[in-house]
Protein backbone atom coordinates (compact mmCIF):
# COMPACT_ATOMS: atom_id res chain seq x y z
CA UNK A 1 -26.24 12.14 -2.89
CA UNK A 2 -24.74 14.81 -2.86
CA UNK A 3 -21.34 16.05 -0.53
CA UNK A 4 -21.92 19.10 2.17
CA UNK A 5 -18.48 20.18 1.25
CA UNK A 6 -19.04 23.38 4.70
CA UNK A 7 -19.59 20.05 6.74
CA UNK A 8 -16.79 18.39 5.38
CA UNK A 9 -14.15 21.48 5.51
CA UNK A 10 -15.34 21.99 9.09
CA UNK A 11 -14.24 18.76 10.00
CA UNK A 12 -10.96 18.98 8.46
CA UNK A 13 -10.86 22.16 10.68
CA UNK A 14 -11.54 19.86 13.39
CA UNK A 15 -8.82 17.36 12.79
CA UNK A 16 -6.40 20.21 12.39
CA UNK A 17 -7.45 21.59 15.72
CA UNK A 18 -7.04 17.61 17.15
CA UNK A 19 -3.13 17.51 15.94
CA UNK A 20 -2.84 21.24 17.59
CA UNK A 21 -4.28 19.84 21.04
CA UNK A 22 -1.75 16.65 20.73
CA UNK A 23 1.14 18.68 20.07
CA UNK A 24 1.90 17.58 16.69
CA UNK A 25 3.51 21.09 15.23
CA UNK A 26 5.33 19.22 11.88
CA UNK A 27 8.58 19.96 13.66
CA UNK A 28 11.65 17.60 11.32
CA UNK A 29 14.29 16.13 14.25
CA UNK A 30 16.31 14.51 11.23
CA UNK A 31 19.40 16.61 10.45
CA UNK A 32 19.78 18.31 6.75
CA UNK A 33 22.43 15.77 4.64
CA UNK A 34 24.66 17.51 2.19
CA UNK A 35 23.62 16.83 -1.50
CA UNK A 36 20.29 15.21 -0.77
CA UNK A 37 17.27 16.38 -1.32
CA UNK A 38 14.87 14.43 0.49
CA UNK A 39 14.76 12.44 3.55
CA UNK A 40 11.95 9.85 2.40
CA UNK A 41 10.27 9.98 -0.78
CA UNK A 42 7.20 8.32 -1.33
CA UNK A 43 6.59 6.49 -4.41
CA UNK A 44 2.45 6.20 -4.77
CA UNK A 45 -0.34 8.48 -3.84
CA UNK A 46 -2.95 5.88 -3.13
CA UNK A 47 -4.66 5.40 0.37
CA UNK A 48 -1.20 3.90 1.37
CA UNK A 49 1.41 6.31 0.38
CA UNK A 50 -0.78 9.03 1.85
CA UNK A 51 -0.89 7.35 5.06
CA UNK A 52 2.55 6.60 5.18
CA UNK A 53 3.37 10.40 4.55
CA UNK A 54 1.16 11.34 7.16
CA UNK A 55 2.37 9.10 9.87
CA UNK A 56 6.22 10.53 8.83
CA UNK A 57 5.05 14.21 9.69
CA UNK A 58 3.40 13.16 12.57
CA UNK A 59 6.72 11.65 13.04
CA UNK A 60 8.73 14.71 13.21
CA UNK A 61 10.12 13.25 9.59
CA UNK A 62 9.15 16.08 7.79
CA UNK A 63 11.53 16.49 4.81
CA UNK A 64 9.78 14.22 2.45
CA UNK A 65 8.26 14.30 -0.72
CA UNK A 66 4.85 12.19 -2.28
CA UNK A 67 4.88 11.54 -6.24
CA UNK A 68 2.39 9.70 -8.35
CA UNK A 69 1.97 9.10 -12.03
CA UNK A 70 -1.46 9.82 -12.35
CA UNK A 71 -3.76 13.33 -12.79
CA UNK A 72 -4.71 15.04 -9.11
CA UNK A 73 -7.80 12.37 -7.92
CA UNK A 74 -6.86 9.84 -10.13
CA UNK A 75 -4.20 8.25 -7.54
CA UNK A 76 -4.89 4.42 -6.92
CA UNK A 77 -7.41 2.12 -8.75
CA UNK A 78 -11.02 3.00 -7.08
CA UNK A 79 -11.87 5.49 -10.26
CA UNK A 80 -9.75 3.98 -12.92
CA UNK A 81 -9.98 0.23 -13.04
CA UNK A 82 -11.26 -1.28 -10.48
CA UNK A 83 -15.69 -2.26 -11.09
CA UNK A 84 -16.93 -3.44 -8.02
CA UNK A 85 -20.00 -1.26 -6.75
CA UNK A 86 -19.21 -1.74 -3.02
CA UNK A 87 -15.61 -2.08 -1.43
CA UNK A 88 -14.90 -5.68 -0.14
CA UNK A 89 -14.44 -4.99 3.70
CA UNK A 90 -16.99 -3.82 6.02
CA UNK A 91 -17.19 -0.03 6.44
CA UNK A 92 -16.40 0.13 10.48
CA UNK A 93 -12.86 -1.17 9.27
CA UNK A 94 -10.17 1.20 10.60
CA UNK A 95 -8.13 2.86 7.71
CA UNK A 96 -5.87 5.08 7.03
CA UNK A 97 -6.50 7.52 10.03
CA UNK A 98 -4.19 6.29 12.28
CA UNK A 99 -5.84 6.74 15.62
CA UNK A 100 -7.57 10.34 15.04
CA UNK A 101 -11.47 9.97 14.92
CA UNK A 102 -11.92 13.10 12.95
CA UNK A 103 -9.75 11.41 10.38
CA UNK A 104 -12.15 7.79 10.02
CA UNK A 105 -14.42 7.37 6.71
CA UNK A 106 -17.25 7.06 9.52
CA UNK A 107 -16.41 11.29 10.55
CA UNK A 108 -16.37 12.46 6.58
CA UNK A 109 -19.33 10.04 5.62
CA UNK A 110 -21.80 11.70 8.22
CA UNK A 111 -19.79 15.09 7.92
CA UNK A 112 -20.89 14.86 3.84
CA UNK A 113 -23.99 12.76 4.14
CA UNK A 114 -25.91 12.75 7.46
CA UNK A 115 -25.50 10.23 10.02
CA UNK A 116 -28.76 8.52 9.30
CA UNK A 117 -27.11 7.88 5.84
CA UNK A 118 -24.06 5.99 7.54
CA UNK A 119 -26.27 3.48 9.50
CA UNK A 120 -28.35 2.82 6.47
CA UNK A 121 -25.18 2.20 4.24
CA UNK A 122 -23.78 -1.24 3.94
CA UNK A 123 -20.62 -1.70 2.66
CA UNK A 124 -18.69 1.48 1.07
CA UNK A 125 -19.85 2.45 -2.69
CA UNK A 126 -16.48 2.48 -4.42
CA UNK A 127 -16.43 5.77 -5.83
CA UNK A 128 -17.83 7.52 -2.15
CA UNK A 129 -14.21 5.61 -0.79
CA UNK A 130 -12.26 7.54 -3.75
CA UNK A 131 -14.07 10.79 -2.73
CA UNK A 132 -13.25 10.46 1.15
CA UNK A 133 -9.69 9.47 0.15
CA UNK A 134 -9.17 12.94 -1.81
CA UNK A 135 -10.78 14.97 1.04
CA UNK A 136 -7.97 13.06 3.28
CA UNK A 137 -5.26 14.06 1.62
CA UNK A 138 -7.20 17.69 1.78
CA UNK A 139 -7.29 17.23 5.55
CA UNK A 140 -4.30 16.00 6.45
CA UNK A 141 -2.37 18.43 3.88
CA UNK A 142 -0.16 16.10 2.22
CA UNK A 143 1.71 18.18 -0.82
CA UNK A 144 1.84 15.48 -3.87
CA UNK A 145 3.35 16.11 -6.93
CA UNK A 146 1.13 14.67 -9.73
CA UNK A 147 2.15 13.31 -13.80
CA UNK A 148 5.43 12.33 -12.14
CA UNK A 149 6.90 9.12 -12.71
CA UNK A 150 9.49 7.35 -11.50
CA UNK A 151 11.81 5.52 -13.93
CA UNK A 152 14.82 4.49 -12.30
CA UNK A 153 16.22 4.01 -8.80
CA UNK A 154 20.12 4.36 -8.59
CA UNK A 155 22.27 3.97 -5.07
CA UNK A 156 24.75 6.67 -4.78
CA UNK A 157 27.10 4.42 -3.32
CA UNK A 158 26.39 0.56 -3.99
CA UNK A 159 28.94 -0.60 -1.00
CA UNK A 160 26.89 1.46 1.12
CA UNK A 161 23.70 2.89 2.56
CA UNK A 162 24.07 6.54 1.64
CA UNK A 163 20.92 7.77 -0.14
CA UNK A 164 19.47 7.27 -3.96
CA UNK A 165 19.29 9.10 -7.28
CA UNK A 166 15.83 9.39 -8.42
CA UNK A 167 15.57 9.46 -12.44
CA UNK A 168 11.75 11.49 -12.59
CA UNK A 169 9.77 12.10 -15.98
CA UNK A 170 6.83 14.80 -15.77
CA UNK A 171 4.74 16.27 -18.37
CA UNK A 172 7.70 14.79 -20.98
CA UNK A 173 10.51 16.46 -18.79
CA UNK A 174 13.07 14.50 -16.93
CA UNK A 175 14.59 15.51 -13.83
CA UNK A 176 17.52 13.68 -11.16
CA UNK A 177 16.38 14.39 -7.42
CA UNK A 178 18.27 12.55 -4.77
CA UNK A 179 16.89 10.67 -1.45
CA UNK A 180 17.68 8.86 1.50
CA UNK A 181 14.77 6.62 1.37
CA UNK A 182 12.51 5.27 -0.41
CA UNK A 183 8.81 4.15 0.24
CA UNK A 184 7.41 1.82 -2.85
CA UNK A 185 3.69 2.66 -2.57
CA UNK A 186 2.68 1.08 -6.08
CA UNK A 187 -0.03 -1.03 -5.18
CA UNK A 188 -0.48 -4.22 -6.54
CA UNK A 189 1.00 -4.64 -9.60
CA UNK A 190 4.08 -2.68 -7.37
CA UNK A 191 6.36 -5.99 -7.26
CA UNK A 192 5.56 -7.04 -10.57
CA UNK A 193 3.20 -6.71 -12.77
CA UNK A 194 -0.49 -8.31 -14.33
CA UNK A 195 -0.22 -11.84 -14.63
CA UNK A 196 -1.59 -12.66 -18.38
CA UNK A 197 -1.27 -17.04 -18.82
CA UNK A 198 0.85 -18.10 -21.84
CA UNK A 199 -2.29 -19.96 -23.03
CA UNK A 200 -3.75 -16.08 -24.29
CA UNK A 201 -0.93 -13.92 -23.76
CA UNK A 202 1.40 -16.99 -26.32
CA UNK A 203 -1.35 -17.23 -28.76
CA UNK A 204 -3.71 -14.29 -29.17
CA UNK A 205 -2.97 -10.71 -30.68
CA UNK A 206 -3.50 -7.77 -27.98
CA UNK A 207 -6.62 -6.49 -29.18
CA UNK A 208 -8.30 -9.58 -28.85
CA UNK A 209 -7.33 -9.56 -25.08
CA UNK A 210 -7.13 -7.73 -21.83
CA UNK A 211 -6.64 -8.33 -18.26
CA UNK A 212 -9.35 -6.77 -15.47
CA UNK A 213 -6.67 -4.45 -14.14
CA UNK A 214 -6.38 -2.97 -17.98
CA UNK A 215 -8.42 0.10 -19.01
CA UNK A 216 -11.38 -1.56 -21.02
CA UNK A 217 -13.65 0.16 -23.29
CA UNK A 218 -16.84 -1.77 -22.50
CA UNK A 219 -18.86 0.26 -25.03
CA UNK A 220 -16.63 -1.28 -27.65
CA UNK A 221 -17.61 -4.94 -26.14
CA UNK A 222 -21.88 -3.92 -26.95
CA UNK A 223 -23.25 -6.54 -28.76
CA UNK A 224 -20.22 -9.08 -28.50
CA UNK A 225 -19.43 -12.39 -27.08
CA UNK A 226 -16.83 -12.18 -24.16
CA UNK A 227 -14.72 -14.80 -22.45
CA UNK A 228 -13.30 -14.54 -18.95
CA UNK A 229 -10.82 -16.84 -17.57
CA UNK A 230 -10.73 -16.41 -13.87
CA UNK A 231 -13.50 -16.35 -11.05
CA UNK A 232 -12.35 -14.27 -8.31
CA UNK A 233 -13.94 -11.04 -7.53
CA UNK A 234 -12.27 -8.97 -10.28
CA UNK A 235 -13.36 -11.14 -12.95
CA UNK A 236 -16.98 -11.15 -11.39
CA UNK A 237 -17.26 -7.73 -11.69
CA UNK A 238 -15.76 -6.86 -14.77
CA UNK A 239 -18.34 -9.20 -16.46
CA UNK A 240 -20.95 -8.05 -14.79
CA UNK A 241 -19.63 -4.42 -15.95
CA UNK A 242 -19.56 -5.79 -19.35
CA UNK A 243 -23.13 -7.25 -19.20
CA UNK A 244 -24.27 -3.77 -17.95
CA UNK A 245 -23.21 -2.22 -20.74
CA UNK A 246 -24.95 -4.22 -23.24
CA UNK A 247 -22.35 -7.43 -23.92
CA UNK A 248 -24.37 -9.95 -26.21
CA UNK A 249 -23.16 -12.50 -23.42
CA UNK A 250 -20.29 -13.53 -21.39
CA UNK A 251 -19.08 -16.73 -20.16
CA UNK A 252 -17.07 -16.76 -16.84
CA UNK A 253 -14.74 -19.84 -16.63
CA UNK A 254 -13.14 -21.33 -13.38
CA UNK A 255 -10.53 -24.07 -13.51
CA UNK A 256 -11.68 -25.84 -10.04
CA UNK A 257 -14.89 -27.57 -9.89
CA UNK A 258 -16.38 -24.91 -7.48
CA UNK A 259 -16.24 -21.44 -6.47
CA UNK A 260 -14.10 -20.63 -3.68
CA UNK A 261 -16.51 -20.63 -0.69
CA UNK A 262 -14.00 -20.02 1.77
CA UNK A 263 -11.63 -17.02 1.27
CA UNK A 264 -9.16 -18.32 3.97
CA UNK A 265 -6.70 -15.50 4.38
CA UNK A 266 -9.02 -13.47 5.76
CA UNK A 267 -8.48 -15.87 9.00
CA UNK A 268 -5.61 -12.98 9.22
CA UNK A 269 -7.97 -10.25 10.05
CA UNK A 270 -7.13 -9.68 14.07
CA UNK A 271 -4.58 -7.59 15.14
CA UNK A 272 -2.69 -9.81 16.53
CA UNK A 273 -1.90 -11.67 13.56
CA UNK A 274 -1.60 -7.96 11.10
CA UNK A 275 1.01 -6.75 13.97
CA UNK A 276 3.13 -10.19 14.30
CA UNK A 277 2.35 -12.05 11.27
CA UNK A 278 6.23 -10.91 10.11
CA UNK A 279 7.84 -12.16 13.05
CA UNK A 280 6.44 -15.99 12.32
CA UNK A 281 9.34 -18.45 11.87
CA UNK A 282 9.99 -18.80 7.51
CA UNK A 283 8.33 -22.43 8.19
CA UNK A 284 5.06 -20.79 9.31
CA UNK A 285 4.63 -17.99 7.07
CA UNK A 286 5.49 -20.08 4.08
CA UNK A 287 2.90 -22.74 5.02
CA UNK A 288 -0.09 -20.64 5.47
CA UNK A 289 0.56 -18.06 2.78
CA UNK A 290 0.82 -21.78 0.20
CA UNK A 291 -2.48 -22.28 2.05
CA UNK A 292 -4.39 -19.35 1.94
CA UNK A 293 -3.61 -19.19 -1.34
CA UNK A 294 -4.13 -22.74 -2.82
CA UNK A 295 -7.24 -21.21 -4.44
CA UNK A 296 -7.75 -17.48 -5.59
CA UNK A 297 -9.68 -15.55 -3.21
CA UNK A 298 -13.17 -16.31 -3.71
CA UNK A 299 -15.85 -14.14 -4.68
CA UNK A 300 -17.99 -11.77 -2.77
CA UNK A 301 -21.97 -13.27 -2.44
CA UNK A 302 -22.95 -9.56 -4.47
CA UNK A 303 -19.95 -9.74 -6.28
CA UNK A 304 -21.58 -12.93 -7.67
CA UNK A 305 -25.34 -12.16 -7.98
CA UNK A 306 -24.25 -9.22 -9.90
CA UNK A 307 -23.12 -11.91 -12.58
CA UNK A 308 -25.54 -13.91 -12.25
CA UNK A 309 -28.71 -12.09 -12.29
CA UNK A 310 -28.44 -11.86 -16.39
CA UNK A 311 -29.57 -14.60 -18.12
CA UNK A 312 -26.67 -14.61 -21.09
CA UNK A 313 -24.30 -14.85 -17.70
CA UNK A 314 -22.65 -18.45 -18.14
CA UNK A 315 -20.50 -19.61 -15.68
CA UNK A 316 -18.19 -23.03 -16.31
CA UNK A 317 -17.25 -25.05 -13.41
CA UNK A 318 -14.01 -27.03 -14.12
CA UNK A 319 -13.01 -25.33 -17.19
CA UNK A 320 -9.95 -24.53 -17.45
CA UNK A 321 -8.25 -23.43 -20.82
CA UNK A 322 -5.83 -25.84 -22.75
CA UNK A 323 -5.46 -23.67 -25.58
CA UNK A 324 -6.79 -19.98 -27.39
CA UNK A 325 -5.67 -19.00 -31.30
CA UNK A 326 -6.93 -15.99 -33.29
CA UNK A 327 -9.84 -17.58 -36.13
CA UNK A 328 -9.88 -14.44 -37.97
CA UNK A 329 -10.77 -11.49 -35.60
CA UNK A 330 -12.45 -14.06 -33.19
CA UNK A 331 -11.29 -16.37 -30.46
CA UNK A 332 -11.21 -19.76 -30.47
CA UNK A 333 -10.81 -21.74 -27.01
CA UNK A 334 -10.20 -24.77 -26.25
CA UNK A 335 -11.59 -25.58 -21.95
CA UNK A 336 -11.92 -28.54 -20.42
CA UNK A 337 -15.32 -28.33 -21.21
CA UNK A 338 -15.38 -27.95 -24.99
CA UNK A 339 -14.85 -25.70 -27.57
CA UNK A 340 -16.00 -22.21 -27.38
CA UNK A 341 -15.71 -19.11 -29.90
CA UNK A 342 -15.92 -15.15 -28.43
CA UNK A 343 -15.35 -11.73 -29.40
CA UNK A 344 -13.09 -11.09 -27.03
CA UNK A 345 -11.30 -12.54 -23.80
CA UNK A 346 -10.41 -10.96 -20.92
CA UNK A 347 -7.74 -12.47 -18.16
CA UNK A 348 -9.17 -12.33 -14.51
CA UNK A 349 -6.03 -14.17 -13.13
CA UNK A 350 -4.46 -11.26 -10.78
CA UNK A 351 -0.53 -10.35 -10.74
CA UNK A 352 2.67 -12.28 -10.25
CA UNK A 353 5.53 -10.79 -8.43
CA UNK A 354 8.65 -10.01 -10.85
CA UNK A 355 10.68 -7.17 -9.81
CA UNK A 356 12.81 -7.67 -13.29
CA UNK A 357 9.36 -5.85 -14.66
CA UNK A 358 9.67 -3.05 -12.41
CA UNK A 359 11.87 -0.37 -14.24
CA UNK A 360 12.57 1.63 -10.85
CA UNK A 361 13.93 -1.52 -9.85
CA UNK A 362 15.87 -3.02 -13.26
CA UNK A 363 19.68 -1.68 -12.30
CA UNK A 364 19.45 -4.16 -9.56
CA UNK A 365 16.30 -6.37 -9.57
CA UNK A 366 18.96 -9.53 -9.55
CA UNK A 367 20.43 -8.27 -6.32
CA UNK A 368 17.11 -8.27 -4.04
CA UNK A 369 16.60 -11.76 -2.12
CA UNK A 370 13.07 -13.45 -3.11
CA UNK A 371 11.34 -16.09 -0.84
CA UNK A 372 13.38 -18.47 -3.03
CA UNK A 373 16.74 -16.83 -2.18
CA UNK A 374 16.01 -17.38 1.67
CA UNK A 375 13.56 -20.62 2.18
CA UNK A 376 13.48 -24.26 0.70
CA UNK A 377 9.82 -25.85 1.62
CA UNK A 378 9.44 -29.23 2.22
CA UNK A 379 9.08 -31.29 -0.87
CA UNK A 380 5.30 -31.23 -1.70
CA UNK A 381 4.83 -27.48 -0.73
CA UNK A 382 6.46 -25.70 -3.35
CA UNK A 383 5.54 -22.42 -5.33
CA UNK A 384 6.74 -20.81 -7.98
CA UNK A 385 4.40 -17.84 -7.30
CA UNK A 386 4.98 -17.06 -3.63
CA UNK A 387 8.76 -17.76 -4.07
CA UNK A 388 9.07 -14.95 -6.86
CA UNK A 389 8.14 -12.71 -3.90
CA UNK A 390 10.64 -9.95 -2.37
CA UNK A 391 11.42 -11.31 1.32
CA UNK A 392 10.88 -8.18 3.33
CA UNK A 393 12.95 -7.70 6.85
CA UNK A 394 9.96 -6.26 9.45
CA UNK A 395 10.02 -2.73 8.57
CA UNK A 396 8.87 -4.19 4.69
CA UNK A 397 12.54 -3.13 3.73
CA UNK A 398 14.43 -5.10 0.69
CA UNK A 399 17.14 -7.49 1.58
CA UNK A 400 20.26 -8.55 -0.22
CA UNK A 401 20.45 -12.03 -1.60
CA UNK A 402 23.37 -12.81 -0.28
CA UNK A 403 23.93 -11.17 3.52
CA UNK A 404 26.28 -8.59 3.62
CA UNK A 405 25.83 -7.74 -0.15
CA UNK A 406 23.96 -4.29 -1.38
CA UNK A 407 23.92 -2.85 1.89
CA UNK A 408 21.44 -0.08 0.20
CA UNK A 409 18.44 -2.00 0.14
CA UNK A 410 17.92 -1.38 3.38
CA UNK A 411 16.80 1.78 2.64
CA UNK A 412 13.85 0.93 0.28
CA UNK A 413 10.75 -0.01 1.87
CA UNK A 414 8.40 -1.92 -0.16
CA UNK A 415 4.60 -1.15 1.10
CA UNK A 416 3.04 -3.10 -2.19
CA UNK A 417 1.51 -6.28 -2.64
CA UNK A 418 4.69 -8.21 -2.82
CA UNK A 419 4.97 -7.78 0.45
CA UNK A 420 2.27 -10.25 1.07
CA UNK A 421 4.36 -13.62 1.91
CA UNK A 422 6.57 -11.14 4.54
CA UNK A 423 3.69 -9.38 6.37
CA UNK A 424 0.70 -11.15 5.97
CA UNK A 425 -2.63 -9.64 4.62
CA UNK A 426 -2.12 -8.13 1.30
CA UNK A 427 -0.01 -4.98 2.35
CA UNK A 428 -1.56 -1.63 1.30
CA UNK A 429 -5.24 -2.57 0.51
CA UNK A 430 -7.24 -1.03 3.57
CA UNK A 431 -7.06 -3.72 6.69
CA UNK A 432 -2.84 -3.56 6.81
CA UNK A 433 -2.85 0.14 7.07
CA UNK A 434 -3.51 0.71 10.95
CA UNK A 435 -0.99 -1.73 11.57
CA UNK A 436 1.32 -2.03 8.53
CA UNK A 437 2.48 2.43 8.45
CA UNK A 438 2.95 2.45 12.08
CA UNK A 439 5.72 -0.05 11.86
CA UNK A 440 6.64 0.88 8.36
CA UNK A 441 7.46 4.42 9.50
CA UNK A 442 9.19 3.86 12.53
CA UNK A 443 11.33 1.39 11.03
CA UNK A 444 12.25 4.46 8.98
CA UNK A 445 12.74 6.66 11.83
CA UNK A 446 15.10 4.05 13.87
CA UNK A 447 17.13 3.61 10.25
CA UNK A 448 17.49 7.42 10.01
CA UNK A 449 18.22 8.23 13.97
CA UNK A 450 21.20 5.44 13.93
CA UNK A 451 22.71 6.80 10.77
CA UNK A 452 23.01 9.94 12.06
CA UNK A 453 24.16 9.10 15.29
CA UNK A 454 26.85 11.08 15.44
CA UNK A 455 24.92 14.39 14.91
CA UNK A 456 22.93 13.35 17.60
CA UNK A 457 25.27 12.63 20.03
CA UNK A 458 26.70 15.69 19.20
CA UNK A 459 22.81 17.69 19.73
CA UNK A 460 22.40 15.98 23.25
CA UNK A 461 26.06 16.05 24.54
CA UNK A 462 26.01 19.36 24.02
CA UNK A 463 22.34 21.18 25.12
CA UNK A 464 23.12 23.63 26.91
CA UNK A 465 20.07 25.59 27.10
CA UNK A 466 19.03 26.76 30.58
CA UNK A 467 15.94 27.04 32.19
CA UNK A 468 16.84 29.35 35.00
CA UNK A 469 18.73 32.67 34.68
CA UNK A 470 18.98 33.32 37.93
CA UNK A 471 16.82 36.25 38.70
CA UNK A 472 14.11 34.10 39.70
CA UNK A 473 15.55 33.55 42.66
CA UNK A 474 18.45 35.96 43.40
CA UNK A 475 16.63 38.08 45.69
CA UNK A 476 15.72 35.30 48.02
CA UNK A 477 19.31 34.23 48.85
CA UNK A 478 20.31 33.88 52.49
CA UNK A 479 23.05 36.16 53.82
CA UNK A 480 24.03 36.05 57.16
CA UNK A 481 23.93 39.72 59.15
CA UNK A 482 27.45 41.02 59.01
CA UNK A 483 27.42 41.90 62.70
CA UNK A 484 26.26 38.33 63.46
CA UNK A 485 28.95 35.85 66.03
CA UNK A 486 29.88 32.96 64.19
CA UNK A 487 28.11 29.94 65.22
CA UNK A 488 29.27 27.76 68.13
CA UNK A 489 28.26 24.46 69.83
CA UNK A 490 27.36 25.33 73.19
CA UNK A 491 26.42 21.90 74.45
CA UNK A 492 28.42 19.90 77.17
CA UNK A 493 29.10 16.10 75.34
CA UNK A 494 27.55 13.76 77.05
């Protein structure tokens, strides 16, 4: 299909017109700092750190700046590594428009399509998502700088909350920038990184591996034998992407002895949980997080059939992998279910959260309190995994590990996937952005309003603009007649 790009620029017309009729004029309330550069600057032009930087204008936070390492339209995953055909969540959920219809997928898809196109569509096609996320940041006008990467956060002061020095590489250049915030909008290797298991990433060479978040050349993989080791959705589809394009076979293992029929976090898909999740006693949030994610997420049913539908798919139930060594260009596995040989293997087996991997974050990774820093479970109900996570205070904002200790953490705001045993549903993919931003950003604008109290007092205390000059009413001042008696009381008391 193809786009009607007049339909679509109408309607961003349409949304501009929308923010003119609410009063929304970009106005910045937040006073100009002395050596700083930027208010906020958001780290990530994805779906989320678009939203967030459209929620902070809207805000009257207008002094910010959006970066992202990637080309202009290569932001995020949908075009780059992620395979699925269709997006995961159902198409009527609300996104990153933040209350303004003009703004929803539904208004671009029937702007660019027809709206007998959007009730015959099921779920999203990934790409179409990637192309209404680039006309949104068209829309909405979001400036982002692209090819600019951040490579080092440092505190101006570290005994106090007074702003950042950005280290920034683009095009080979380096550059220092300074800010008083900072939004971490990295998605969700953002925390950490790709979680590889020692069993391949100990014993095999790299080109005889990759993991389903690196870019794979599948016409390379024509004719050969793969091996995946995982069986959520990711490792679905990137064997079923390797199938497509002509893999001899490939043979999908799981450790547990079924699929996962029951994806159970998505029990946190009402808004009452996605607005208050954060405010659940430690106990609580720690318990279901260890249950939802017991098991991997499972699979989507097309997610699967897509797999499936070629016979040289194999999958293996209860096959988890004891060992892996290089037998001369080839891979030799050892599951629980025998000894296989492939091509190559490829690690479906999602991220961990390290923020030691994060370079942005390496002066003082050691300093940020993790789950493990703040909560002991029970015995029985421990997790390496979900302790390694950042524990976020409510407005997803890094903590020290010790209270009272790097009071600058405060001022970064970590909207990635780490964020996931704080808030609740993964933060940043699509479902936590109606209700993640809005408390992200205001969070942001309380921080900023307190710490420049003093400015403020000083604005209010002393408006002293008037409404009236006085010639609006001048001429209709009473004046007694000059000749008039001066008034007296005339009655007898009774």
């Amino acid at each position: 299909m193809t786009i009607d790009s007049a339909a679509v620029d109408a309607l961003a017309a349409d949304v501009a017109r929308a923010l003119d009729r609410l009063g929304e004029d970009g106005g910045n309330w937040v006073p100009p700092s002395p050596g700083i550069d930027h208010d906020v600057a958001v780290v990530g032009a994805g779906q989320s750190g678009l939203a967030v930087a459209f929620a902070l204008r809207r805000a009257g936070i207008a002094n910010f700046t959006v970066i992202d390492a990637a080309e202009e339209g290569r932001e995020g995953v949908w075009e780059t590594t992620a395979r699925m055909q269709t997006l995961r969540s159902v198409k009527t959920l609300p996104g990153p428009e933040l209350g303004l219809p003009g703004l929803t997928f539904r208004s671009w898809y029937e702007a660019a399509f027809g709206s007998d196109a959007y009730a015959a569509v099921g779920r999203i096609p990934r790409t179409v998502w990637a192309d209404y996320v680039r006309w949104y940041r068209r829309a909405t006008g979001i400036a982002v700088r692209n090819r600019t990467r951040l490579t080092r956060i440092e505190p101006l002061d570290a005994t106090a909350p007074r702003g950042f020095r950005l280290r920034l590489e683009r095009d080979g250049e380096s550059r220092t920038e300074t800010a008083r915030k900072l939004v971490l909008a990295t998605g969700m290797d953002g925390s950490g990184g790709r979680f590889v298991p020692p069993v391949i990433a100990d014993s095999l060479p790299r080109s005889l591996y990759a993991h389903t978040d690196d870019p794979i050349d599948f016409a390379a993989l024509g004719g050969k034998v793969i091996g995946v080791l995982g069986a959520a959705s990711s490792a679905f589809d990137t064997a079923a992407t390797a199938l497509e394009q002509g893999a001899a076979a490939v043979h999908l293992f799981c450790r547990n002895a079924d699929l996962t029929r029951v994806t159970t976090v998505k029990g946190l898909s009402y808004a009452g949980a996605l607005d208050h999740f954060h405010e659940l006693p430690d106990a609580d949030r720690w318990s279901l997080m260890r249950r939802f994610f017991a098991n991997a997420p499972g699979p989507m049913p097309d997610t699967v059939r897509r797999a499936t539908r070629f016979p040289n798919f194999h999958l293996h139930l209860a096959a988890g992998w004891t060992a892996a060594r290089d037998a001369g260009g080839a891979v030799e596995v050892e599951a629980a279910d025998g000894r296989h040989r492939f091509d190559f293997v490829i690690a479906g087996t999602g991220y961990r959260a390290d923020l030691a991997r994060r370079p942005e974050l390496a002066g003082f990774a050691d300093a940020i309190a993790l789950w493990r820093d703040r909560y002991a479970p029970p015995p029985g109900e421990e997790d390496a995994g979900l302790a390694a996570n950042p524990y976020l205070g409510p407005g997803f904002e890094f903590v020290g590990k010790l209270p009272g200790t790097a009071p600058f953490l405060k001022d970064i705001h970590n909207f990635t996937y780490g964020g996931v045993v704080s808030h609740g549903r993964a933060v940043g993919e699509i479902a936590s952005l109606k209700h993640g931003v809005p408390r992200l950003v205001s969070a942001i604008g309380r921080d900023l309003w307190l710490a420049d109290r003093a400015a403020h007092l000083k604005r209010l205390s002393s408006f002293d603009t008037p409404d009236l000059t006085g010639e609006e009413y001048v001429h209709a001042l009473w004046r007694p007649p000059v000749d008039s008696p001066p008034f007296r009381n005339t009655e007898t008391p009774t």
